[in-house]
C-alpha atoms as a PDB file:
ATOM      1  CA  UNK A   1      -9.003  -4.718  -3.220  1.00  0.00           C
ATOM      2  CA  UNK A   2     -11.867  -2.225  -4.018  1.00  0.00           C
ATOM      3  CA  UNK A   3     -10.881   0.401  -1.215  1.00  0.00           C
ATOM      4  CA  UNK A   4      -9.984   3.650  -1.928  1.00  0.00           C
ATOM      5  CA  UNK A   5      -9.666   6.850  -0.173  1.00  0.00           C
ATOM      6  CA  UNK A   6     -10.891   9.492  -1.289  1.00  0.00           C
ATOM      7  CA  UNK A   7      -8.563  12.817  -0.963  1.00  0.00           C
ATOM      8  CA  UNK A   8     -10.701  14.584  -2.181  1.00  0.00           C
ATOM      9  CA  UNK A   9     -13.353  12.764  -3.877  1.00  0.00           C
ATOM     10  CA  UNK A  10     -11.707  14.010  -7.176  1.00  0.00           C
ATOM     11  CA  UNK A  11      -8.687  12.419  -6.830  1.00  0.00           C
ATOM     12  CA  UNK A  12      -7.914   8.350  -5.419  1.00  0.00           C
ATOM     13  CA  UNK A  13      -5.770   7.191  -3.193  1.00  0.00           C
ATOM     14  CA  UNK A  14      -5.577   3.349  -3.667  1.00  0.00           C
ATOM     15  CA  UNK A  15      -4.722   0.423  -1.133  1.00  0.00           C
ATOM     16  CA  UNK A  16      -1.762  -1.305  -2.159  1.00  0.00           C
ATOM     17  CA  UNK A  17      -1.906  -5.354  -1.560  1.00  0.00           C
ATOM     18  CA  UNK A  18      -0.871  -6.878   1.497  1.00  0.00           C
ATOM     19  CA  UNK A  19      -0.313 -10.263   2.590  1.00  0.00           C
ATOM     20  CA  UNK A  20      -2.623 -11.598   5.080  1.00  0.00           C
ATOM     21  CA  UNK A  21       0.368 -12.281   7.562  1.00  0.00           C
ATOM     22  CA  UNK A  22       1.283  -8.656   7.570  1.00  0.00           C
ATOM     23  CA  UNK A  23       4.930  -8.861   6.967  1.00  0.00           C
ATOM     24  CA  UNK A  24       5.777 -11.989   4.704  1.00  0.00           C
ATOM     25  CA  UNK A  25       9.101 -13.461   4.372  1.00  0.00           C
ATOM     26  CA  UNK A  26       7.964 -16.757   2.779  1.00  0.00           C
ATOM     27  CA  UNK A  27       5.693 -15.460  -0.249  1.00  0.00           C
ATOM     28  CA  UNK A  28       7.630 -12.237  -1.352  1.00  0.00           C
ATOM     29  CA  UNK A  29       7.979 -13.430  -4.938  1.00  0.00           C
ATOM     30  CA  UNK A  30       4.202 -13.905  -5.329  1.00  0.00           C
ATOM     31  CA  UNK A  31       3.548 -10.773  -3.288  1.00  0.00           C
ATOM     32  CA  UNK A  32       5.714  -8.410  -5.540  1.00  0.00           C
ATOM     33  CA  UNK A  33       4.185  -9.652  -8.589  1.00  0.00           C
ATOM     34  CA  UNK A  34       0.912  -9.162  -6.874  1.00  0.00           C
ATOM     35  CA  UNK A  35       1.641  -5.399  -6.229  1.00  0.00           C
ATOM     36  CA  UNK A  36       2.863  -5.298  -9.084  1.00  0.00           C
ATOM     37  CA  UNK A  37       0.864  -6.141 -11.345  1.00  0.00           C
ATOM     38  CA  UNK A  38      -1.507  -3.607  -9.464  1.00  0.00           C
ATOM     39  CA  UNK A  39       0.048  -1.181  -9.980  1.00  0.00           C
ATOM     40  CA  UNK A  40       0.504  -1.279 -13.334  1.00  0.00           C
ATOM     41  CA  UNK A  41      -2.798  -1.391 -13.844  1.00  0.00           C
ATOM     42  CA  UNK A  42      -3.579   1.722 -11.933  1.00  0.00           C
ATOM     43  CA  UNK A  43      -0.802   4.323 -12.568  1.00  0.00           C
ATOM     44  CA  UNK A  44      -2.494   5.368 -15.693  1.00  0.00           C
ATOM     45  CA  UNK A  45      -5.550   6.544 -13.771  1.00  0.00           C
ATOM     46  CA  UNK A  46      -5.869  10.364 -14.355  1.00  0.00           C
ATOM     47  CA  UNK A  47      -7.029  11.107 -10.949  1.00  0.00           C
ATOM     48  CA  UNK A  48      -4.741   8.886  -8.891  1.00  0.00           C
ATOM     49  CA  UNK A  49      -3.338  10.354  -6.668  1.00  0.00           C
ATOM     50  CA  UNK A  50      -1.056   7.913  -4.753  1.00  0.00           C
ATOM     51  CA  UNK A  51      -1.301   4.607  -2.796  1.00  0.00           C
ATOM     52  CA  UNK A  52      -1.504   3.713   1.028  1.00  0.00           C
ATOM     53  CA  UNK A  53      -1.152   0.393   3.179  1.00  0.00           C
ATOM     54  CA  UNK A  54      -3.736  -1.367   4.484  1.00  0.00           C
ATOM     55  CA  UNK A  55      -3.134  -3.142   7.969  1.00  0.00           C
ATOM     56  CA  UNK A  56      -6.427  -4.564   8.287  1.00  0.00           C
ATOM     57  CA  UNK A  57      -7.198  -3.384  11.761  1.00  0.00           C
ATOM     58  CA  UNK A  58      -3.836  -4.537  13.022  1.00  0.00           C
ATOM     59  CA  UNK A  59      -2.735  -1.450  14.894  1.00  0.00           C
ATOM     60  CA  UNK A  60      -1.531  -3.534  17.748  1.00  0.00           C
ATOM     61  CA  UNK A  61       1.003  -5.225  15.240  1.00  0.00           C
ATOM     62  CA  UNK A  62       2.064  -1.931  14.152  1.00  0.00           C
ATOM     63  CA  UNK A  63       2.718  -0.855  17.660  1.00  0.00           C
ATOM     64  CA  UNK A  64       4.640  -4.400  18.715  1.00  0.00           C
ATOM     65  CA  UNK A  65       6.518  -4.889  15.542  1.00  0.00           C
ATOM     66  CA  UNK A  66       6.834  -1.475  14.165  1.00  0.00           C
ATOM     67  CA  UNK A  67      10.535  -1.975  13.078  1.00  0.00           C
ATOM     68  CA  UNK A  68       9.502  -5.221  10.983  1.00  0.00           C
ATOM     69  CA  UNK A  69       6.730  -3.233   9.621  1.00  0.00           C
ATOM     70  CA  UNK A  70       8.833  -0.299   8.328  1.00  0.00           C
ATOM     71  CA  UNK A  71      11.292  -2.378   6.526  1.00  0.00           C
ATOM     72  CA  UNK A  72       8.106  -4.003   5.276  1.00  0.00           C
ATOM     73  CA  UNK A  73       7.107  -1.111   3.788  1.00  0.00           C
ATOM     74  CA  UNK A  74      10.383   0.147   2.197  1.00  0.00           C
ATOM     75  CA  UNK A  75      10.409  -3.271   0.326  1.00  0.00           C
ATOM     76  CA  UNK A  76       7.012  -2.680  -0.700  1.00  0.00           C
ATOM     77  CA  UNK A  77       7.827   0.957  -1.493  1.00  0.00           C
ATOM     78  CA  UNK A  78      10.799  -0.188  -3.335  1.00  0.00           C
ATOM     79  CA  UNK A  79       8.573  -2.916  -5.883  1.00  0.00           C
ATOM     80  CA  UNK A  80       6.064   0.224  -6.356  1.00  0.00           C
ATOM     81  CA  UNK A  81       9.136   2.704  -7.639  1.00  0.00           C
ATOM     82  CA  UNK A  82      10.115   0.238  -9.789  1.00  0.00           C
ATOM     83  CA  UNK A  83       6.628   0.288 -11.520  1.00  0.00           C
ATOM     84  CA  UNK A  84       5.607   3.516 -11.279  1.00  0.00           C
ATOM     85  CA  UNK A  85       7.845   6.719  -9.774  1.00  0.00           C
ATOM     86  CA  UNK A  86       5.419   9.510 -10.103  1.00  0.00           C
ATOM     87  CA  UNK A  87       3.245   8.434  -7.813  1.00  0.00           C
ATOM     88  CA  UNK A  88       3.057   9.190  -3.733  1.00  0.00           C
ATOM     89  CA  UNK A  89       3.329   6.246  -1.281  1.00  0.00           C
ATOM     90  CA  UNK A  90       1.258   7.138   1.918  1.00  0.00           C
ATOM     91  CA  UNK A  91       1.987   4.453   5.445  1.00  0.00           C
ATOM     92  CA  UNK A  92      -1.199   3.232   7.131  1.00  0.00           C
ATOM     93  CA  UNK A  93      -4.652   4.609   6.675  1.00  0.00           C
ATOM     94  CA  UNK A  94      -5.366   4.879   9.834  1.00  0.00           C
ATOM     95  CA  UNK A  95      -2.030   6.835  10.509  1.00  0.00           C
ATOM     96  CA  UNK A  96      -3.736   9.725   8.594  1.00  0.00           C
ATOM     97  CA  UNK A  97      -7.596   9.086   8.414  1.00  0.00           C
ATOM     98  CA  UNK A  98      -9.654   6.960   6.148  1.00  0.00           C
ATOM     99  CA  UNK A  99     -13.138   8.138   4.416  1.00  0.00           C
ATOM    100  CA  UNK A 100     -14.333   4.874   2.345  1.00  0.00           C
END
C-alpha cells in the first residue's frame, strides 16, 4: 500500500486498495471497509492531493473487461465520497503516467 505518485513531489497522490481479483463481487463488504478505512486515515494529509487505482499491471483486463472495470470504479468512487468529498479520484496510473 506504500505507493504514491508524486504530482509534484509536493503534493501525493495515493493508491486506493484493490482486490487482488480486480473487480470483486464476492468480498465487497470487506473491500469497502478496507478503502475505507484508508481513506480515513489519509484525507487529513495536508499535501494530498487525490487518489488513483492501481491495476497491478493488468492492462489487458482493462482492455477485455473495460465495462466491468468502470462500474468497478464508480462503486469504489462512490465508498471514497462517502468518506471524504474534497478529494480528486484519478482512473489507472498508467492511464496518465506513474513516477514512484
Amino acid at each position: 500500500m506504500g505507493r504514491t505518485l508524486n504530482f509534484p513531489g509536493t503534493h501525493k497522490i495515493l493508491a486506493l486498495p484493490y482486490p487482488r481479483s480486480c473487480c470483486s463481487g464476492q468480498d465487497d463488504d470487506l473491500w469497502k471497509k478496507k478503502v475505507q478505512d484508508f481513506i480515513r486515515d489519509k484525507k487529513g494529509d495536508p499535501k494530498l492531493f487525490g487518489y488513483y487505482f492501481v491495476t497491478m499491471g493488468k492492462r489487458r483486463f482493462w482492455f477485455e473487461k473495460w465495462k466491468e472495470m468502470a462500474a468497478c470504479q464508480r462503486k469504489v468512487a462512490g465508498w471514497v465520497r462517502e468518506i471524504d468529498a474534497n478529494h480528486v479520484i484519478m482512473s489507472a496510473s498508467w492511464l496518465f503516467g506513474t513516477r514512484h
